[in-house]
N, C-alpha and C. Protein backbone atom coordinates (compact mmCIF):
# COMPACT_ATOMS: atom_id res chain seq x y z
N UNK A 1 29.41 8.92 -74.30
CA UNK A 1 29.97 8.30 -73.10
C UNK A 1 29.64 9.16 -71.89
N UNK A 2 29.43 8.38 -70.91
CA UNK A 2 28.47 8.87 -69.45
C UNK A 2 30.15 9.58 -68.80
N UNK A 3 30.26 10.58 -67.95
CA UNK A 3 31.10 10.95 -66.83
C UNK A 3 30.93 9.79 -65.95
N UNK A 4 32.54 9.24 -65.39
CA UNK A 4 33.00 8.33 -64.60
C UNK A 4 32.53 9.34 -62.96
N UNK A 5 31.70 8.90 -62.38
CA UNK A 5 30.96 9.07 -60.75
C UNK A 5 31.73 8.56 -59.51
N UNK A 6 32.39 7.79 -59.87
CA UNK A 6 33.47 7.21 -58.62
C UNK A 6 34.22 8.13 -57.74
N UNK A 7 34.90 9.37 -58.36
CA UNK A 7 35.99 10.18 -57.23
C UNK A 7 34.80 11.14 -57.27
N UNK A 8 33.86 11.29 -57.66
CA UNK A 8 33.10 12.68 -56.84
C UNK A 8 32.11 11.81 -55.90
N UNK A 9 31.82 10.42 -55.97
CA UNK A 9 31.06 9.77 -54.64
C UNK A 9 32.11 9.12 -53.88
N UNK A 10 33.03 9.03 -54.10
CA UNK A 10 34.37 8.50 -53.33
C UNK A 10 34.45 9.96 -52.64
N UNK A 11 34.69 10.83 -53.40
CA UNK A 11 34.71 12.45 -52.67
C UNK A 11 33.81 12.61 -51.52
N UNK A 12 32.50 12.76 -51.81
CA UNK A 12 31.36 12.68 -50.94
C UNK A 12 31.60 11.88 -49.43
N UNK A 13 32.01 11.16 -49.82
CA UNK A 13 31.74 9.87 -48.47
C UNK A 13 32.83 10.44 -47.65
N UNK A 14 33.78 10.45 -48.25
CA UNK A 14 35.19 11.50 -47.68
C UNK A 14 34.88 12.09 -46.84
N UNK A 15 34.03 13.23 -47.43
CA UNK A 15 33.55 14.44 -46.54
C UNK A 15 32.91 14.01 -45.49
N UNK A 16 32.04 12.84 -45.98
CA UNK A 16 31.14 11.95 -44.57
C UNK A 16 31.78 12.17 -43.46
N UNK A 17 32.24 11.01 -44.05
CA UNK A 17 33.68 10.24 -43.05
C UNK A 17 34.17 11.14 -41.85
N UNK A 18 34.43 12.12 -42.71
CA UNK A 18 35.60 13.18 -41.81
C UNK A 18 34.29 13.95 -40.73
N UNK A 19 33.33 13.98 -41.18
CA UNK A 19 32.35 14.81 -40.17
C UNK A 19 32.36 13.42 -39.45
N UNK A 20 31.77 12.53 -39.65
CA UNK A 20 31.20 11.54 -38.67
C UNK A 20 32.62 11.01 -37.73
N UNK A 21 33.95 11.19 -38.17
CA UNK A 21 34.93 11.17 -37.42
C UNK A 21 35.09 12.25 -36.35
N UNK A 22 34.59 13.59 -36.62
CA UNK A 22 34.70 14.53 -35.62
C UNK A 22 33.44 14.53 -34.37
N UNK A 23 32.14 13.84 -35.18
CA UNK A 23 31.15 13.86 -34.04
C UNK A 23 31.54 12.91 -33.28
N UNK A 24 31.91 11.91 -33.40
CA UNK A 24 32.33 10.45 -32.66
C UNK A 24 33.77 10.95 -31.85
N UNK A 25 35.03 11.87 -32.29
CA UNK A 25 35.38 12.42 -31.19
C UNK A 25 35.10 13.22 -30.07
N UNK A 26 34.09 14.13 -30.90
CA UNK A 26 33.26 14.58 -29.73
C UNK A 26 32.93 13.95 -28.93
N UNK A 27 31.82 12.91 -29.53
CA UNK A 27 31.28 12.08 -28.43
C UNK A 27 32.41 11.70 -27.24
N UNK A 28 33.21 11.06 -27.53
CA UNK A 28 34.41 10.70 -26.77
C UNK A 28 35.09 11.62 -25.62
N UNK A 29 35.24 13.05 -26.26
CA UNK A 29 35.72 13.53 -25.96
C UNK A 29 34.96 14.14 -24.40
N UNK A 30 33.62 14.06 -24.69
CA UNK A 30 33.03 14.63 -23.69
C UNK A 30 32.16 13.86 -23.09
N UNK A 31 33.19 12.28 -23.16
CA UNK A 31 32.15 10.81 -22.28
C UNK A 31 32.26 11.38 -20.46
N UNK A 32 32.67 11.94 -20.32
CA UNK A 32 32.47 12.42 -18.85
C UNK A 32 32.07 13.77 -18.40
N UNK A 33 31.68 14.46 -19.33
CA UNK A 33 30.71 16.02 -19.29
C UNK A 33 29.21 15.72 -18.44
N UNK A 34 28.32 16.40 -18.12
CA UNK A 34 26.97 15.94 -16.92
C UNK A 34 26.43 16.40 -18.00
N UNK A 35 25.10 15.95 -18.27
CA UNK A 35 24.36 16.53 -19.34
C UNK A 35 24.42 15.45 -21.03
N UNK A 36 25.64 15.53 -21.07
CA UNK A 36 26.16 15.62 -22.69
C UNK A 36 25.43 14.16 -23.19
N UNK A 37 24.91 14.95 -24.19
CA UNK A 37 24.38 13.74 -25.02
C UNK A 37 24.94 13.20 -26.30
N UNK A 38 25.01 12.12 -26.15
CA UNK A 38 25.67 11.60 -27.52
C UNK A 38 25.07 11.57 -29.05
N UNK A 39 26.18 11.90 -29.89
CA UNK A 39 25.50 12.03 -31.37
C UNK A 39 26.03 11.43 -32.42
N UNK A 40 25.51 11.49 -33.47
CA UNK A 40 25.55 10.50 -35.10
C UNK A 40 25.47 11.33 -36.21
N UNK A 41 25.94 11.06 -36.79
CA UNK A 41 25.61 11.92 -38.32
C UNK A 41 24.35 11.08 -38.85
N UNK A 42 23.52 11.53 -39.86
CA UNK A 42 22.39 10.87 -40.55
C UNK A 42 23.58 9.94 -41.30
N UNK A 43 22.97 8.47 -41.87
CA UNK A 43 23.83 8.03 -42.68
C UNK A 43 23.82 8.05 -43.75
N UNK A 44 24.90 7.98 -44.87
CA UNK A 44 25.60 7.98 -45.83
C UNK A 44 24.37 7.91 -46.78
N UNK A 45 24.04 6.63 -47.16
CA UNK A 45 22.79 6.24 -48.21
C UNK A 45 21.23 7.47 -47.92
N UNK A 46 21.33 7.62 -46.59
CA UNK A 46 19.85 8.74 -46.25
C UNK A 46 20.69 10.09 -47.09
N UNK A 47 21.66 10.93 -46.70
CA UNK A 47 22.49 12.06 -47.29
C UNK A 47 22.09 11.98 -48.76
N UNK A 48 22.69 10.07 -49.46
CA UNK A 48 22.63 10.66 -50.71
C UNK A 48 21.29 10.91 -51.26
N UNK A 49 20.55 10.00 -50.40
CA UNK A 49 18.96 10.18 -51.09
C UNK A 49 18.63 11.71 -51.06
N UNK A 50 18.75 12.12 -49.89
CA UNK A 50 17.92 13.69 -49.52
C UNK A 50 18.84 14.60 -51.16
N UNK A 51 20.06 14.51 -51.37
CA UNK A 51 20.51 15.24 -51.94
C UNK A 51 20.06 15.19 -53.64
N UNK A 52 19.66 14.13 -54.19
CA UNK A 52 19.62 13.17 -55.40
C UNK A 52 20.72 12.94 -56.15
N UNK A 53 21.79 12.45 -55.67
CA UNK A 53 22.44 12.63 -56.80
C UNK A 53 22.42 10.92 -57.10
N UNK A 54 22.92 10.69 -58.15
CA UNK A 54 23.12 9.49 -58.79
C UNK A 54 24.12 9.17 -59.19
N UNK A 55 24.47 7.79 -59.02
CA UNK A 55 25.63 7.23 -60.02
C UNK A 55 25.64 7.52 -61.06
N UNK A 56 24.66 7.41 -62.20
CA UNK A 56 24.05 7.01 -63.52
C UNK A 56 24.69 8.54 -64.30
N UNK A 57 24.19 9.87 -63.47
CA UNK A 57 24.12 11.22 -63.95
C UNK A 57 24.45 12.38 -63.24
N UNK A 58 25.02 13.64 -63.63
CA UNK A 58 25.48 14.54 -62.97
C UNK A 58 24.52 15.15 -62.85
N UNK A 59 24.60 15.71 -61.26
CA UNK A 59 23.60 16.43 -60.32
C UNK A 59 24.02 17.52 -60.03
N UNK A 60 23.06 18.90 -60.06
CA UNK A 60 23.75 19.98 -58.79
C UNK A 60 23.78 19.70 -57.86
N UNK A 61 23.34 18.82 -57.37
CA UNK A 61 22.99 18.71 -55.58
C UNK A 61 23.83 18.50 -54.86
N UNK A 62 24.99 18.90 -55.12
CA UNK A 62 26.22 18.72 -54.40
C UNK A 62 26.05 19.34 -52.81
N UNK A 63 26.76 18.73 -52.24
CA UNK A 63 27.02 19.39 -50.85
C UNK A 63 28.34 19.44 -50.34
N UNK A 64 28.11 20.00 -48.85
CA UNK A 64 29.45 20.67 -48.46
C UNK A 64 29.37 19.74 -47.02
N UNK A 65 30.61 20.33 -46.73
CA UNK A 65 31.02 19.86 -45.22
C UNK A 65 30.06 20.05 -43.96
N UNK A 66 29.78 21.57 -44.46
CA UNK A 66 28.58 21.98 -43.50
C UNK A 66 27.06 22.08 -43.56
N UNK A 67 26.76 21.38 -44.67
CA UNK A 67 25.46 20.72 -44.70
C UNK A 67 25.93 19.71 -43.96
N UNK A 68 26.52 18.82 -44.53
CA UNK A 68 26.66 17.47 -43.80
C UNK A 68 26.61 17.67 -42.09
N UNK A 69 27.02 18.67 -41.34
CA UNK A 69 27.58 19.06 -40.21
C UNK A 69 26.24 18.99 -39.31
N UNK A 70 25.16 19.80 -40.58
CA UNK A 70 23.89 20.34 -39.91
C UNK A 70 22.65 18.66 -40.01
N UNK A 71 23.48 17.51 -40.86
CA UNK A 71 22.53 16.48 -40.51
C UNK A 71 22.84 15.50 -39.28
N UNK A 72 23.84 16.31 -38.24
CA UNK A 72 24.32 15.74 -37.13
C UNK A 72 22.99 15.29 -36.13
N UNK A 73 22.70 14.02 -35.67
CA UNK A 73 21.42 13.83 -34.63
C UNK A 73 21.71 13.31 -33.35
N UNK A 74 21.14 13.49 -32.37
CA UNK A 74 21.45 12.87 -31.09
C UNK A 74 21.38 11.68 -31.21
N UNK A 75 21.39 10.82 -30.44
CA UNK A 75 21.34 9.06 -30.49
C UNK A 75 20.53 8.89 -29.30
N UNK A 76 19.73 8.00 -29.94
CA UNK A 76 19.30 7.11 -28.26
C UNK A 76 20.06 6.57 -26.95
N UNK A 77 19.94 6.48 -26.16
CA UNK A 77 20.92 6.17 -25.38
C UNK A 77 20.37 4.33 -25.81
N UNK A 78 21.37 3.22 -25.50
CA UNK A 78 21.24 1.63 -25.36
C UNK A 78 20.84 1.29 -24.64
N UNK A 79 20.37 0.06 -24.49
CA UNK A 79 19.61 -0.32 -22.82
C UNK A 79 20.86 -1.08 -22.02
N UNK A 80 22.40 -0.85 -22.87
CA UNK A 80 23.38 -1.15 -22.01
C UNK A 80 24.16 0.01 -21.48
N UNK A 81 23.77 1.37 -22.19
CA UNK A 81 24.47 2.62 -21.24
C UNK A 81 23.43 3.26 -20.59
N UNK A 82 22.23 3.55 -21.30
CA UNK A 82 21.39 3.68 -20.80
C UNK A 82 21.72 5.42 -20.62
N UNK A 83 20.96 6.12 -19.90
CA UNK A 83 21.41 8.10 -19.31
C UNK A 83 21.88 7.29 -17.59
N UNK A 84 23.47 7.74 -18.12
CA UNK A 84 23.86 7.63 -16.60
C UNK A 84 23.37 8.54 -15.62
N UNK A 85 24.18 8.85 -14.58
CA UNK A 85 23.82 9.63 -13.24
C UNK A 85 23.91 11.01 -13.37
N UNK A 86 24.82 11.15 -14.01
CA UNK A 86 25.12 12.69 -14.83
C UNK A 86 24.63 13.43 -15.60
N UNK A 87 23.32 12.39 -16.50
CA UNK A 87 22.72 12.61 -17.64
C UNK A 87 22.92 12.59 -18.72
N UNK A 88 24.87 11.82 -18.49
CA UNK A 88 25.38 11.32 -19.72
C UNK A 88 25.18 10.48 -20.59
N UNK A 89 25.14 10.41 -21.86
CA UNK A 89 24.57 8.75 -22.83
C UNK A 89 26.14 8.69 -23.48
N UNK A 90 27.25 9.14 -23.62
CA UNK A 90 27.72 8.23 -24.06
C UNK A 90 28.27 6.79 -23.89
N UNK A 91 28.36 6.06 -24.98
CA UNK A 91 29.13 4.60 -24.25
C UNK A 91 30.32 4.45 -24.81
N UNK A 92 31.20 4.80 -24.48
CA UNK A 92 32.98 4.66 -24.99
C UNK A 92 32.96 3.39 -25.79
N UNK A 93 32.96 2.56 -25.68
CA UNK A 93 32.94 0.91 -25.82
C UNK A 93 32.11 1.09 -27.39
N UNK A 94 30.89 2.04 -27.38
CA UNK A 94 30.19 2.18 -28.53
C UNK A 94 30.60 3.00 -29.78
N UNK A 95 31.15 4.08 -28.66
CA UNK A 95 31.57 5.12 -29.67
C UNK A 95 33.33 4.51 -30.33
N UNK A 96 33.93 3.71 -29.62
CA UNK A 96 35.22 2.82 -30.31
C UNK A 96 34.98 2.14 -31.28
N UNK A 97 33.55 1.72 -31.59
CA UNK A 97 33.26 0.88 -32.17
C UNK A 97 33.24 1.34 -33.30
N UNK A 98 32.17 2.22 -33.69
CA UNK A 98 31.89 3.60 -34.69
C UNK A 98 32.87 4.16 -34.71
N UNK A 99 34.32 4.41 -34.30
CA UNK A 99 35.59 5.11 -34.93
C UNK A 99 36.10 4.06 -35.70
N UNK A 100 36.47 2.62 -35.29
CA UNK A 100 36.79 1.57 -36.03
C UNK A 100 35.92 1.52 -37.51
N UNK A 101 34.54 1.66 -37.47
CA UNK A 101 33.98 1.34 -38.67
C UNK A 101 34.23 2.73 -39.80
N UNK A 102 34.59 4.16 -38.82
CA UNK A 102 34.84 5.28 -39.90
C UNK A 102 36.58 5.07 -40.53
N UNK A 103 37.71 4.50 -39.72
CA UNK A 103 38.59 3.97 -40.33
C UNK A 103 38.75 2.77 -41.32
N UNK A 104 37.96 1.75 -41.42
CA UNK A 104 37.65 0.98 -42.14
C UNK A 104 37.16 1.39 -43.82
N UNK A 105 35.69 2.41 -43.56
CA UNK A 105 35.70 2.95 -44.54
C UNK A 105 36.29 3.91 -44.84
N UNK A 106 37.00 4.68 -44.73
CA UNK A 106 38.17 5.53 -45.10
C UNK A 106 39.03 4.65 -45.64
N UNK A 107 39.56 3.46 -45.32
CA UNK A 107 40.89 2.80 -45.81
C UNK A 107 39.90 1.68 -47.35
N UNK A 108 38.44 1.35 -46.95
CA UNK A 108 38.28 0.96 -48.18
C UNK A 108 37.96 2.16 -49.27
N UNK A 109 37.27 3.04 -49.35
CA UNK A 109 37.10 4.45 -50.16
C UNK A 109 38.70 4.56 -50.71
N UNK A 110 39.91 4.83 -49.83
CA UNK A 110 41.16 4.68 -50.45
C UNK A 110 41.39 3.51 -51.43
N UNK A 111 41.44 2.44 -50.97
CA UNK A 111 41.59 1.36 -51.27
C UNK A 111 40.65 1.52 -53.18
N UNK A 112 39.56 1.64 -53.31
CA UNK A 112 38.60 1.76 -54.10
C UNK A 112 38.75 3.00 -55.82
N UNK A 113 39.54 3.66 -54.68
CA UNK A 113 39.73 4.74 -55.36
C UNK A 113 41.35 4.64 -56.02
N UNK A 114 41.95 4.03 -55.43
CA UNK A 114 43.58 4.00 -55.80
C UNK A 114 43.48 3.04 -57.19
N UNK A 115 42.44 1.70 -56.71
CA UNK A 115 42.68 0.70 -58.04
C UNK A 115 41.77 1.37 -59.02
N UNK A 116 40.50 2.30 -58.79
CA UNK A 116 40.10 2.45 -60.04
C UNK A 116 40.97 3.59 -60.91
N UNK A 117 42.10 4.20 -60.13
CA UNK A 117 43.10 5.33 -60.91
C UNK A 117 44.02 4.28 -61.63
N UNK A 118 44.47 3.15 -60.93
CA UNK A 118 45.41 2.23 -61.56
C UNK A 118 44.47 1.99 -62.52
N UNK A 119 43.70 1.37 -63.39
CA UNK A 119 42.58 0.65 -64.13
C UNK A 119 42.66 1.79 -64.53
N UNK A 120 42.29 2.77 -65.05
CA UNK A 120 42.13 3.95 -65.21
C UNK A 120 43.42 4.69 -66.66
N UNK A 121 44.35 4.54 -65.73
CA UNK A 121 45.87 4.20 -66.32
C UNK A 121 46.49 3.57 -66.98
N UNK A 122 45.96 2.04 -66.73
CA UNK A 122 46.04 1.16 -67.65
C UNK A 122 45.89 1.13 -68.88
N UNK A 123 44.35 1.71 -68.70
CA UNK A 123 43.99 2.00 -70.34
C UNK A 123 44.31 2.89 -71.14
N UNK A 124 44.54 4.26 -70.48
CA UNK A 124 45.48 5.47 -71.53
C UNK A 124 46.90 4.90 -71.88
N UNK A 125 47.33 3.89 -71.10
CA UNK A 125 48.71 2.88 -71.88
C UNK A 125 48.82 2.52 -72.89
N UNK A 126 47.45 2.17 -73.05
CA UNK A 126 47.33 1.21 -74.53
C UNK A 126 47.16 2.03 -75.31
């Protein structure tokens, strides 16, 4: 019988999550700095590729918070914020958008992870 992969890639994304939640406050945080350019984490599916790990089989290729930290990239600016006057790119409106979608997946990863512990439970019942 194969090792169950779910809470160590449920784990993983976690860690995502929580970086790509702090660059997107950044971003926010410094939508009115002169200069400041706005940024992204690489995404989720690119991370797992670079790293190899697999559903199927256990990998060393584990990573940390601060790898993840160091696949942080600038963003293009949109052709609706465009580099303001300041030389700023963020777009609030954009970066709200991208906090909504890192709470979403955070609450499904929970969500995902709670029923496969219930299911999980179920069966050491029997």
């Amino acid at each position: 019988m194969q090792p169950i992969q779910l809470f160590e890639l449920a784990s993983k994304q976690a860690d995502w999550l929580s970086v790509r939640q702090s660059v997107v406050a950044g971003n926010i945080a410094n939508a009115n700095t002169p200069g400041f350019k706005a940024k992204d984490v690489t995404p989720f599916q690119a991370v797992l590729e670079t790293t190899g790990i697999r559903m199927a089989a256990t990998q060393p290729g584990h990573f940390t918070e601060s790898e993840m930290a160091s696949r942080v990239i600038e963003t293009k600016p949109t052709e609706e914020i465009g580099v303001q006057e300041s030389g700023n790119t963020v777009g609030i409106a954009e970066e709200l958008m991208k906090e909504g979608q890192v709470k979403r997946d955070f609450e499904l990863n929970a969500g995902l992870v709670k029923a496969f512990h219930r299911m999980m439970l179920m069966t050491v019942r029997r």
